[in-house]
PDB file of N, CA and C in Angstrom:
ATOM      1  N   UNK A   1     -41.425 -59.626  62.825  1.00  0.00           N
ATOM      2  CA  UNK A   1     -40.156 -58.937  62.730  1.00  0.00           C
ATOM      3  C   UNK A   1     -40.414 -57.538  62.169  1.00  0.00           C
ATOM      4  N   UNK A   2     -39.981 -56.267  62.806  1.00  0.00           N
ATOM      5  CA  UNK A   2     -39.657 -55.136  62.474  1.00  0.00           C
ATOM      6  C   UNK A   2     -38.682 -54.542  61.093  1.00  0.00           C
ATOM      7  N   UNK A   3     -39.892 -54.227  60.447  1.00  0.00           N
ATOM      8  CA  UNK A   3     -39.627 -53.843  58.793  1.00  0.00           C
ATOM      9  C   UNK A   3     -38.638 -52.855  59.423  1.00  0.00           C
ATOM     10  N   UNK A   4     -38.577 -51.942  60.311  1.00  0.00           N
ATOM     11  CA  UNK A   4     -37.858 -50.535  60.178  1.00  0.00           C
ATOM     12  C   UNK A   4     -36.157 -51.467  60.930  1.00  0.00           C
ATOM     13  N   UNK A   5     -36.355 -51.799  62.416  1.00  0.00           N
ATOM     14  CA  UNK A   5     -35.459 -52.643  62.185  1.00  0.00           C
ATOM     15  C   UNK A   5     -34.496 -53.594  61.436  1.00  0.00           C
ATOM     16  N   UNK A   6     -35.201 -54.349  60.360  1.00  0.00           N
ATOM     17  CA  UNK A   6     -34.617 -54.561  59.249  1.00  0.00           C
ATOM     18  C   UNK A   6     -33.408 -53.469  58.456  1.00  0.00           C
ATOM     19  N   UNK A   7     -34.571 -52.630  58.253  1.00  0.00           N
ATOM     20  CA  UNK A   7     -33.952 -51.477  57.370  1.00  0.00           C
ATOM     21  C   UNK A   7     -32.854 -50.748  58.559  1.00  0.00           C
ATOM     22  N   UNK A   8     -32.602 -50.811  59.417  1.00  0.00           N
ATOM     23  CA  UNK A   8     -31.953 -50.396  60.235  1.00  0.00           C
ATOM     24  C   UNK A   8     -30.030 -51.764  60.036  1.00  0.00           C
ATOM     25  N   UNK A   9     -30.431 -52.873  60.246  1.00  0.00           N
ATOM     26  CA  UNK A   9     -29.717 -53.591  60.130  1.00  0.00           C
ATOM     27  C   UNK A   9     -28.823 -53.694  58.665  1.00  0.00           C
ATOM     28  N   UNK A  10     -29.996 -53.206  57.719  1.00  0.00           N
ATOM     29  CA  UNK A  10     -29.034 -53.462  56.065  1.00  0.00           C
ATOM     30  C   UNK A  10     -28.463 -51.851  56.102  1.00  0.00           C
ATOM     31  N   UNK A  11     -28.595 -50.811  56.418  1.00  0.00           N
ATOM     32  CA  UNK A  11     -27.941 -49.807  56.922  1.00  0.00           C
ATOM     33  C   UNK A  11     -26.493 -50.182  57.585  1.00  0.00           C
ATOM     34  N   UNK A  12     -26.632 -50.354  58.810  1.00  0.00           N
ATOM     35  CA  UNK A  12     -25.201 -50.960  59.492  1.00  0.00           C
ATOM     36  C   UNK A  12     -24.437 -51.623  58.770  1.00  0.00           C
ATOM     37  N   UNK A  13     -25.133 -52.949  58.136  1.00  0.00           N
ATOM     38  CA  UNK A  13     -24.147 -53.634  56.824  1.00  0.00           C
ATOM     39  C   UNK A  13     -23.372 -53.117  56.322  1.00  0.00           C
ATOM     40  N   UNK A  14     -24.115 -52.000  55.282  1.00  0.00           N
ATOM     41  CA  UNK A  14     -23.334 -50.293  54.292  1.00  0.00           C
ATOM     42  C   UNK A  14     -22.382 -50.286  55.438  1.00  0.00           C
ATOM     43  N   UNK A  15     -22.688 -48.837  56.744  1.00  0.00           N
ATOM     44  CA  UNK A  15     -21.799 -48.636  57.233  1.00  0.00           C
ATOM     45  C   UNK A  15     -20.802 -49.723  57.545  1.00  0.00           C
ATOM     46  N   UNK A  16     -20.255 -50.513  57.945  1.00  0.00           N
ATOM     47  CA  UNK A  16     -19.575 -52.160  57.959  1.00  0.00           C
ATOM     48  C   UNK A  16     -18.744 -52.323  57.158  1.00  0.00           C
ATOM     49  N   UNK A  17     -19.313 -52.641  56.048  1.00  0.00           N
ATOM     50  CA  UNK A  17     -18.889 -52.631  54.422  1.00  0.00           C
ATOM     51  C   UNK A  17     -18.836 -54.212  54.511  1.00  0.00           C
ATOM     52  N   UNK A  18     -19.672 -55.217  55.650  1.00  0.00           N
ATOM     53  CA  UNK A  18     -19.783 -56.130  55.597  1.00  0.00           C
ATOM     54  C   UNK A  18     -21.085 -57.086  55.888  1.00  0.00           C
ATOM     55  N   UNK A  19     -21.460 -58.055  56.003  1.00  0.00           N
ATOM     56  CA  UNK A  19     -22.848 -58.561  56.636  1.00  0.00           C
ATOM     57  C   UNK A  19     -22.514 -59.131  57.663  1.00  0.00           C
ATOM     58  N   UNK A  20     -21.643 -58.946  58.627  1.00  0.00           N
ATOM     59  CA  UNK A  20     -21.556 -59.389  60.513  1.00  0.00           C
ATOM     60  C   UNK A  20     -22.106 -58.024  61.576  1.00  0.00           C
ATOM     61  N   UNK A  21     -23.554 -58.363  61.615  1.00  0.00           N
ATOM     62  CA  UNK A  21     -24.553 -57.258  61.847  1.00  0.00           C
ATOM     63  C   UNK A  21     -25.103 -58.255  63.350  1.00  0.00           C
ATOM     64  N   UNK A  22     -25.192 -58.336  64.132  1.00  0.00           N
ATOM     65  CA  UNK A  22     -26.206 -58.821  64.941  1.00  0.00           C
ATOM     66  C   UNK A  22     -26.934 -58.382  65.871  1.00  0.00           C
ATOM     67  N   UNK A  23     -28.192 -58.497  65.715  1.00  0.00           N
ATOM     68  CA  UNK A  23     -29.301 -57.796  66.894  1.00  0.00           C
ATOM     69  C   UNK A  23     -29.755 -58.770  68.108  1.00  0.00           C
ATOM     70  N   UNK A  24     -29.310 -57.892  69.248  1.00  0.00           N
ATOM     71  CA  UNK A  24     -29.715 -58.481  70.599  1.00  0.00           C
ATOM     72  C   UNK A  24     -29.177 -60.336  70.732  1.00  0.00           C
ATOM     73  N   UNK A  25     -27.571 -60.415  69.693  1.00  0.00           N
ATOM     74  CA  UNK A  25     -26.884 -61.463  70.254  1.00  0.00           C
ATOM     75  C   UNK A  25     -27.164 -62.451  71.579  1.00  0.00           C
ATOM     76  N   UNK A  26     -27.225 -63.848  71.210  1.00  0.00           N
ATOM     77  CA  UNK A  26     -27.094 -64.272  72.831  1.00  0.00           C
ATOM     78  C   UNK A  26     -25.576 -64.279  73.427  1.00  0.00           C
ATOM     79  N   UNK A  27     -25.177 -64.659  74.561  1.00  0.00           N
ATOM     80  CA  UNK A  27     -23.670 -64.546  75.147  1.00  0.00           C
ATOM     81  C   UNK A  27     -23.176 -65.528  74.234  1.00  0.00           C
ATOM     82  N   UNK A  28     -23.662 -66.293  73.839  1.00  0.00           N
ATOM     83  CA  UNK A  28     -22.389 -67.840  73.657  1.00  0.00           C
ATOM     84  C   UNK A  28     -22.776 -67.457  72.387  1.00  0.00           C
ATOM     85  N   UNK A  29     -23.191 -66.588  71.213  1.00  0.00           N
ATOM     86  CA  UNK A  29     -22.307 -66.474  69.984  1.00  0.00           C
ATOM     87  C   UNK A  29     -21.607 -66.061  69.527  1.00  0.00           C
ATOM     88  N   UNK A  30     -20.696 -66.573  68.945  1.00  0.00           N
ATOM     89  CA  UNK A  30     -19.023 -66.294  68.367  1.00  0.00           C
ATOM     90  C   UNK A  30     -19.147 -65.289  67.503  1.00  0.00           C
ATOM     91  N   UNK A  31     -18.898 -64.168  67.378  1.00  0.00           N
ATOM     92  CA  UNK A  31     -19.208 -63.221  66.440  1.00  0.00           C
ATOM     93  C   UNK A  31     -18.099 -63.207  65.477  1.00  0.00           C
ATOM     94  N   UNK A  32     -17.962 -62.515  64.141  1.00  0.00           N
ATOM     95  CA  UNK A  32     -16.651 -62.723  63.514  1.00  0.00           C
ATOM     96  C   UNK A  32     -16.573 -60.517  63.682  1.00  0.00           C
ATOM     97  N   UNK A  33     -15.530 -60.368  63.691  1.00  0.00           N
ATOM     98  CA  UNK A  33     -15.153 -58.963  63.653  1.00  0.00           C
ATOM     99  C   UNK A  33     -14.468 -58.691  62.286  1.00  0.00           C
ATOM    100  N   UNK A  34     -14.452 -57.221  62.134  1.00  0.00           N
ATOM    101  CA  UNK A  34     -15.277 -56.733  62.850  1.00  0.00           C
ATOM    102  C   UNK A  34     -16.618 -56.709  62.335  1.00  0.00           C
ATOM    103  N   UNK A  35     -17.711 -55.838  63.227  1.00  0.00           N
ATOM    104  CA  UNK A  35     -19.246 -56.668  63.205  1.00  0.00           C
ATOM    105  C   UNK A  35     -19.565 -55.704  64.143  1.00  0.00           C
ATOM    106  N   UNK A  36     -21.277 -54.943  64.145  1.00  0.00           N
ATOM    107  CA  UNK A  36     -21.819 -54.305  64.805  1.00  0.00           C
ATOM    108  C   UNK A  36     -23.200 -55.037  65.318  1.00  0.00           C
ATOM    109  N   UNK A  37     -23.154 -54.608  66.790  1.00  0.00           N
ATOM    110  CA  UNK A  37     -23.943 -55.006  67.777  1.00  0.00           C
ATOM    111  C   UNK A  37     -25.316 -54.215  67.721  1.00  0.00           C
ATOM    112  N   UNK A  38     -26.512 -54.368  67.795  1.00  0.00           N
ATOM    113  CA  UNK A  38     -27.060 -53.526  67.757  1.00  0.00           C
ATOM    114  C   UNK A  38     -28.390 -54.099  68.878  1.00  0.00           C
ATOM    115  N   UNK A  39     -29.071 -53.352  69.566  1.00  0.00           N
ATOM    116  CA  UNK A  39     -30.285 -53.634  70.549  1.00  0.00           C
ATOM    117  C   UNK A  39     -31.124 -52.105  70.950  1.00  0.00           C
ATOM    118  N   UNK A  40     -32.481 -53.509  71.062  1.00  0.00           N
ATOM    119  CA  UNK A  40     -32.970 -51.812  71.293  1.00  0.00           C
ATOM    120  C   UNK A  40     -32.817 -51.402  72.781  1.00  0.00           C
ATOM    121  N   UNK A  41     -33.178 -50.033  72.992  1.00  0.00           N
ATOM    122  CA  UNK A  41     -32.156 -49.761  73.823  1.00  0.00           C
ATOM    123  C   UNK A  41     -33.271 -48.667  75.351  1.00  0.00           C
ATOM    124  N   UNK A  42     -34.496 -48.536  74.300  1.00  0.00           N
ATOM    125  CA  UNK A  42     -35.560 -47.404  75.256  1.00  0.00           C
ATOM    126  C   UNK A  42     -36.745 -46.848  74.038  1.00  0.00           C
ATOM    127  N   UNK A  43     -37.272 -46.296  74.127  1.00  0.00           N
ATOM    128  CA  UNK A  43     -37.909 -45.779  73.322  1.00  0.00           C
ATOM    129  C   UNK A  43     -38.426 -43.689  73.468  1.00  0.00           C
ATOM    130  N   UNK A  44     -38.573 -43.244  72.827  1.00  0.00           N
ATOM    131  CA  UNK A  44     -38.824 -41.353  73.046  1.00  0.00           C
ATOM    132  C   UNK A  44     -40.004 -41.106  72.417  1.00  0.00           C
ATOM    133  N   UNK A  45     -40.903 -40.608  73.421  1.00  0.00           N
ATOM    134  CA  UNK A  45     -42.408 -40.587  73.043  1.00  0.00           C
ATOM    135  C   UNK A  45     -42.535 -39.354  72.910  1.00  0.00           C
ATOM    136  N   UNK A  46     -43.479 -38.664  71.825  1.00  0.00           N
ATOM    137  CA  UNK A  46     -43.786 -37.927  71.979  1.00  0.00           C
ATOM    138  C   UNK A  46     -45.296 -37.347  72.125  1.00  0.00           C
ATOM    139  N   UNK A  47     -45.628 -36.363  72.905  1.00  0.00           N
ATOM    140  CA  UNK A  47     -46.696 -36.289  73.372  1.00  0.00           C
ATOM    141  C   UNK A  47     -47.726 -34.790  72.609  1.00  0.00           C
ATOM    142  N   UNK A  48     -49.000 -34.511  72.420  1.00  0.00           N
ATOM    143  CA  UNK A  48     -49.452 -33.712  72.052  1.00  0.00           C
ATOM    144  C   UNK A  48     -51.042 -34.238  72.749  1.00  0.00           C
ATOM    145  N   UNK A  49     -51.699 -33.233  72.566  1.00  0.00           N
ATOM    146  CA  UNK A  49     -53.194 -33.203  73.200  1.00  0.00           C
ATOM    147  C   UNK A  49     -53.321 -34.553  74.557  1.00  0.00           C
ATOM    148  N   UNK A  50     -52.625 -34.614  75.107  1.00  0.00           N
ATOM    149  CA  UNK A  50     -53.242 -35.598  76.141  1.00  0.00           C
ATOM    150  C   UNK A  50     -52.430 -37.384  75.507  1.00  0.00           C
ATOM    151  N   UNK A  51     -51.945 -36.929  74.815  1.00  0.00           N
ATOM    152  CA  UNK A  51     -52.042 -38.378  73.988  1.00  0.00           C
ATOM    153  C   UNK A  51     -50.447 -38.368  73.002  1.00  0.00           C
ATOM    154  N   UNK A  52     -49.640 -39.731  72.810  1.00  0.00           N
ATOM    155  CA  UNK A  52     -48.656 -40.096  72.291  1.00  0.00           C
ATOM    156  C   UNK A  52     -49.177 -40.260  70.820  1.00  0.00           C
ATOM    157  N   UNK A  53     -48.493 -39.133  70.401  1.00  0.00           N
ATOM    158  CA  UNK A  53     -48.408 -39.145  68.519  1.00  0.00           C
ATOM    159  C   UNK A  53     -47.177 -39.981  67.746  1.00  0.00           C
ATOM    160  N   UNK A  54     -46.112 -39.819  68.812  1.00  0.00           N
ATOM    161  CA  UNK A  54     -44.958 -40.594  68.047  1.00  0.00           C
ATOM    162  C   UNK A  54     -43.981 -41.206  68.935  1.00  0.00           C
ATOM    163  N   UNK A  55     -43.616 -42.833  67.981  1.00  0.00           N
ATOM    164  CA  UNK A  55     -42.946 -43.135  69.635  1.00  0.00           C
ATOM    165  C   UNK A  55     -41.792 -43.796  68.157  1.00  0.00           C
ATOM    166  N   UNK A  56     -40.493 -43.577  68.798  1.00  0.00           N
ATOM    167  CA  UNK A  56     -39.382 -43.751  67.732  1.00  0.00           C
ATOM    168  C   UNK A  56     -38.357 -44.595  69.249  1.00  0.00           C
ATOM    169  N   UNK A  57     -37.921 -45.817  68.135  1.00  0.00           N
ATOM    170  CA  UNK A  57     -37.439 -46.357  69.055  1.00  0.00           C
ATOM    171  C   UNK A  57     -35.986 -45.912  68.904  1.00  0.00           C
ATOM    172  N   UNK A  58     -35.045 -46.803  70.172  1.00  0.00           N
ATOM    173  CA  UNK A  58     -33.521 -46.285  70.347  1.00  0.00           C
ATOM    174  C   UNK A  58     -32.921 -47.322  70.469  1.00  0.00           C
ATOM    175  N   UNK A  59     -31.848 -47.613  69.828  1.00  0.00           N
ATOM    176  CA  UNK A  59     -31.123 -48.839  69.658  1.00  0.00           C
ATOM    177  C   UNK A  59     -29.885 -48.305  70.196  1.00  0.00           C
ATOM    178  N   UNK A  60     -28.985 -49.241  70.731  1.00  0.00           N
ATOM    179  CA  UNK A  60     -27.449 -48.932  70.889  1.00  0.00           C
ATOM    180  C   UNK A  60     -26.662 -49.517  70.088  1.00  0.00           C
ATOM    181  N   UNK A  61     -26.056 -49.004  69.439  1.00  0.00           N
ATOM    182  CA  UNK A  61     -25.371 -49.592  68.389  1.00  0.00           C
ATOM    183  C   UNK A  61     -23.789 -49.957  68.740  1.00  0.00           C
ATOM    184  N   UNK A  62     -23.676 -50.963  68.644  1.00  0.00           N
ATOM    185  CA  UNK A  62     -21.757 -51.021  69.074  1.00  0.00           C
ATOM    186  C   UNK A  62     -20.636 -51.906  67.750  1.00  0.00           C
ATOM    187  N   UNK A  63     -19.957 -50.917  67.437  1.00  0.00           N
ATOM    188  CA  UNK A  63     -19.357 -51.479  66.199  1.00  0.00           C
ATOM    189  C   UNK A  63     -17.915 -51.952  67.195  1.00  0.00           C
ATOM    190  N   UNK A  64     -17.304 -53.217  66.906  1.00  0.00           N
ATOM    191  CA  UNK A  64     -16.025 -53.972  67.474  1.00  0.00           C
ATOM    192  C   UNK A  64     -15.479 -54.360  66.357  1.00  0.00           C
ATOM    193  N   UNK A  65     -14.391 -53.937  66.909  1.00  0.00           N
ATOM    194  CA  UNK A  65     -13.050 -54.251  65.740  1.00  0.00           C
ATOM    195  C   UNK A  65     -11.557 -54.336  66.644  1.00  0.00           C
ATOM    196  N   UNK A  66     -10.864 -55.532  65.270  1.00  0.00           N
ATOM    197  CA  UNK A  66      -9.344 -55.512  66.261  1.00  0.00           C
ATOM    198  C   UNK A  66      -8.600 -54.399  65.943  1.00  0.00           C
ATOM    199  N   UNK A  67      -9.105 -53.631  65.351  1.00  0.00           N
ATOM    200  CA  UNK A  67      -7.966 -52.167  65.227  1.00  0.00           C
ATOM    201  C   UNK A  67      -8.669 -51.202  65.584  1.00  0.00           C
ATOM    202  N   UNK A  68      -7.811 -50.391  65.944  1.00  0.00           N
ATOM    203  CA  UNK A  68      -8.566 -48.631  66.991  1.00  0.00           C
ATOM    204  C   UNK A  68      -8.708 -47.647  65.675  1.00  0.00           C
ATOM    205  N   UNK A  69      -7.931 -48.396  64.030  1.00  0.00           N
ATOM    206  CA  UNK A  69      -8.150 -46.875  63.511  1.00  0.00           C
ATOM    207  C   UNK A  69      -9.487 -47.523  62.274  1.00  0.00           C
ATOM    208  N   UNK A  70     -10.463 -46.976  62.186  1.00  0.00           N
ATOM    209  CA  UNK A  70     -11.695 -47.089  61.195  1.00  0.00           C
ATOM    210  C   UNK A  70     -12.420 -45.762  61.177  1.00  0.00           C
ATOM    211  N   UNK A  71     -13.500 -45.460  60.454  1.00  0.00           N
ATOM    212  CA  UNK A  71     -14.164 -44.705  59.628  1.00  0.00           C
ATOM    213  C   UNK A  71     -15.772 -44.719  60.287  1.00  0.00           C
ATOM    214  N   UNK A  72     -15.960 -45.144  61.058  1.00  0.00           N
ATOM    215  CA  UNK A  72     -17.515 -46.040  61.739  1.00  0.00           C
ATOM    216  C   UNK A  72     -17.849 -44.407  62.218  1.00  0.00           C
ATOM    217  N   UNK A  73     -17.194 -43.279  62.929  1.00  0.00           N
ATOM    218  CA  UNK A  73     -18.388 -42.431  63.059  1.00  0.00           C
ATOM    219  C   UNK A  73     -18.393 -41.450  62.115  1.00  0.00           C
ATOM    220  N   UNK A  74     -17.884 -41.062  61.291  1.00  0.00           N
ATOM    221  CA  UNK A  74     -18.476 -40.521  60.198  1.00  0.00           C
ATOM    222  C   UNK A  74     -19.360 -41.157  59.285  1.00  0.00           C
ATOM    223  N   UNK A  75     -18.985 -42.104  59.300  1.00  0.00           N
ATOM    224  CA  UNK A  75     -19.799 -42.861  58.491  1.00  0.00           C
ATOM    225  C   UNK A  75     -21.834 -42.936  59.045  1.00  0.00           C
ATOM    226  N   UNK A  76     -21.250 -43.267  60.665  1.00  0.00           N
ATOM    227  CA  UNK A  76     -22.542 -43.192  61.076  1.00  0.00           C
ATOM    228  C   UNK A  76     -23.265 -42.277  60.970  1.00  0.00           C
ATOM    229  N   UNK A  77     -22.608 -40.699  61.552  1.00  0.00           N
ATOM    230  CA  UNK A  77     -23.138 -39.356  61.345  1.00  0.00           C
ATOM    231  C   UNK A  77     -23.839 -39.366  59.935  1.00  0.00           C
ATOM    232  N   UNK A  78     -23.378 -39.872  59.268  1.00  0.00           N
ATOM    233  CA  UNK A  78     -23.780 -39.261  57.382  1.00  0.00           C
ATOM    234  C   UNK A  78     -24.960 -40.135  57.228  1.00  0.00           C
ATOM    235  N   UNK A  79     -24.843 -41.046  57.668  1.00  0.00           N
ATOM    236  CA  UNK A  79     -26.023 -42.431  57.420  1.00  0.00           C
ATOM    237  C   UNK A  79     -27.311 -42.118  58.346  1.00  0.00           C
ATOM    238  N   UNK A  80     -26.675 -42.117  59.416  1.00  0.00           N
ATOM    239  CA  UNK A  80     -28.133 -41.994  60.690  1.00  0.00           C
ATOM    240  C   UNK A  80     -28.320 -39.935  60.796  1.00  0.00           C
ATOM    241  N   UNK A  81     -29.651 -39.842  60.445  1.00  0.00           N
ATOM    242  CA  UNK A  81     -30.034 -38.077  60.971  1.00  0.00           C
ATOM    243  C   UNK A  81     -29.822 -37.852  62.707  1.00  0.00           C
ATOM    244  N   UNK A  82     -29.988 -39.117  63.225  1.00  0.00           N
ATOM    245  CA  UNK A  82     -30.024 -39.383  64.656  1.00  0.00           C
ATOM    246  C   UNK A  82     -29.783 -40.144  65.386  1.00  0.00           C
ATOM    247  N   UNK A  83     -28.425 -39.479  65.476  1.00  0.00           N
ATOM    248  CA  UNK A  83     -27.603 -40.466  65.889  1.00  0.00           C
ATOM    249  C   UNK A  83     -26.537 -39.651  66.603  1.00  0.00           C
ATOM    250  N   UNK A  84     -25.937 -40.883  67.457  1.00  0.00           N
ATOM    251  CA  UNK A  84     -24.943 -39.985  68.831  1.00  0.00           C
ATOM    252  C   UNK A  84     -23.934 -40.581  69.447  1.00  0.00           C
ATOM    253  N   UNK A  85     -22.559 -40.277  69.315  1.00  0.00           N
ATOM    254  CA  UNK A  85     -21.491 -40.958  69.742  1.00  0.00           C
ATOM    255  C   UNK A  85     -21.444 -41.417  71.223  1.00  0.00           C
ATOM    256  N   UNK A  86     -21.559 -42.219  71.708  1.00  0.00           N
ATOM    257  CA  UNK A  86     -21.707 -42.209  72.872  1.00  0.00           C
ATOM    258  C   UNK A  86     -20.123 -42.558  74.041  1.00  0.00           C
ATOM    259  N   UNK A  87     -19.451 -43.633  73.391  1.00  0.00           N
ATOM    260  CA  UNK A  87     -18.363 -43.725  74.022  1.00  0.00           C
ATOM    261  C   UNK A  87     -17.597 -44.836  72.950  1.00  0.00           C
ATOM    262  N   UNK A  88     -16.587 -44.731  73.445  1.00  0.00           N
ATOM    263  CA  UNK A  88     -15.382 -45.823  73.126  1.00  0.00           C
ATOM    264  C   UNK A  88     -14.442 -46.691  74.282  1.00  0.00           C
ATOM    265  N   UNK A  89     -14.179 -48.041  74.356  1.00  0.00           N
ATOM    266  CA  UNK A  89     -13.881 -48.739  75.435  1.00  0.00           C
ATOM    267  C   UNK A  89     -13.105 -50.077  74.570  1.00  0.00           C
ATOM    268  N   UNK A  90     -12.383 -50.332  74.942  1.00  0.00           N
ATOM    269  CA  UNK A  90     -11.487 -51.734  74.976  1.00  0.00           C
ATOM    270  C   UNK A  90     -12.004 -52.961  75.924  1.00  0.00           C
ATOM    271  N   UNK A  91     -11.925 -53.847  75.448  1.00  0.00           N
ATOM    272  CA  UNK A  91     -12.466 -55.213  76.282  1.00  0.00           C
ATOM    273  C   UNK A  91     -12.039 -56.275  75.820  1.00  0.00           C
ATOM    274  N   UNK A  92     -11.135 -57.381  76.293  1.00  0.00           N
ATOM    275  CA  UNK A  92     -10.524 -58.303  75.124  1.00  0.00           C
ATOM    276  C   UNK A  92     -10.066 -58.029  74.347  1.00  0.00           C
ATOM    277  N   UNK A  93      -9.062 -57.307  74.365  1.00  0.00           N
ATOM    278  CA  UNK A  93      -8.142 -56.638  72.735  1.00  0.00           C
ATOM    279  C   UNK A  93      -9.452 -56.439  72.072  1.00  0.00           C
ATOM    280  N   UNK A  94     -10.119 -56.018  72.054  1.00  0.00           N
ATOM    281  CA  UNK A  94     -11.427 -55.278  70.725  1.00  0.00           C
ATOM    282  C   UNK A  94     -11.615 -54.064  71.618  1.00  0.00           C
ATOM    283  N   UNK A  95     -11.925 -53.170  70.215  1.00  0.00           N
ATOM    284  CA  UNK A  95     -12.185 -52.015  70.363  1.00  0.00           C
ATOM    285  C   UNK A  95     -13.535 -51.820  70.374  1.00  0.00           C
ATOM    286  N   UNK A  96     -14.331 -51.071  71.399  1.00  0.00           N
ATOM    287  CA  UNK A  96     -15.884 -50.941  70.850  1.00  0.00           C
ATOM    288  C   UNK A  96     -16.468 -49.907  70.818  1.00  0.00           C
ATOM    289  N   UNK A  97     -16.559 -49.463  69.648  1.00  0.00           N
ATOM    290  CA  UNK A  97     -17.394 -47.547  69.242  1.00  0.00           C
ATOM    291  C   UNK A  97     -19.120 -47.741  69.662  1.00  0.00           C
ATOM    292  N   UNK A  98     -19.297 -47.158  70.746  1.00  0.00           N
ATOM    293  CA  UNK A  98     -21.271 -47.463  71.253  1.00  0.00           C
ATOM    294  C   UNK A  98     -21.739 -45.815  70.569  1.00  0.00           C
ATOM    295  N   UNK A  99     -22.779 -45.907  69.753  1.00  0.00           N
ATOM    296  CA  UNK A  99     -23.665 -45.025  69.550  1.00  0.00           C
ATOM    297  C   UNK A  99     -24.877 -45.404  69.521  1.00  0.00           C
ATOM    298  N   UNK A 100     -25.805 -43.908  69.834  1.00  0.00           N
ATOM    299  CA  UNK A 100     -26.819 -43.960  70.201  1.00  0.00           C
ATOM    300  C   UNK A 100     -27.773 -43.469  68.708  1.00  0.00           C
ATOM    301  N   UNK A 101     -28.768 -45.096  68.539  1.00  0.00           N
ATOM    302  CA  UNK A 101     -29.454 -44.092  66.982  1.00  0.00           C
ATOM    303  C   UNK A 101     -30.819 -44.196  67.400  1.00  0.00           C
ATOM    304  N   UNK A 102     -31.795 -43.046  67.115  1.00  0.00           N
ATOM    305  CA  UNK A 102     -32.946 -43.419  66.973  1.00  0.00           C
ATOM    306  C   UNK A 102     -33.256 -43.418  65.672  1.00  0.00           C
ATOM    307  N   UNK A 103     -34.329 -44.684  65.641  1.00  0.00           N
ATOM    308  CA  UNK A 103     -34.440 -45.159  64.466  1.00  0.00           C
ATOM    309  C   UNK A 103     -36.198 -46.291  64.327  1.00  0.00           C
TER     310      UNK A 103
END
């Protein structure tokens, strides 16, 4: 298991202000809301002399909740250096804020 991942997950918690955090969920678990989704998502390499010096992975992060009004992207902005709003969408009466963190 991924120490930085970890530290990525007790992060989201903070932002949350709760522990319903789950990474790469299967379909059939019942999640309790609200609760952020998180998976990894790609990875951004970077390259110098012929050769990959740094490879930082990218998770998608999706916070769901039954109400449209919360605090989740400021919160994220202040928490993650890198990090990126990506969209907002309704699905089943839940609301879902997707950002993009590398991390």
């Amino acid at each position: 298991m991924s120490q930085r991942r970890i530290e990525l997950g007790n992060k989201l918690k903070e932002v949350l202000g709760n522990n319903n955090t789950y990474f790469q969920p299967p379909e059939n678990l019942k999640m309790k809301y609200p609760c952020a989704r998180y998976q990894v998502d790609g990875y951004n390499q970077r390259h110098a002399n012929d050769d990959v010096y740094k490879v930082d992975k990218r998770y998608m992060v999706t916070f769901i909740t039954t109400t449209p009004d919360n605090d989740y992207y400021e919160a994220m902005i202040r928490t993650f250096k890198h990090c990126r709003f990506d969209r907002m969408y309704i699905a089943d009466s839940l609301y879902h804020y997707v950002f993009t963190v590398y991390y």
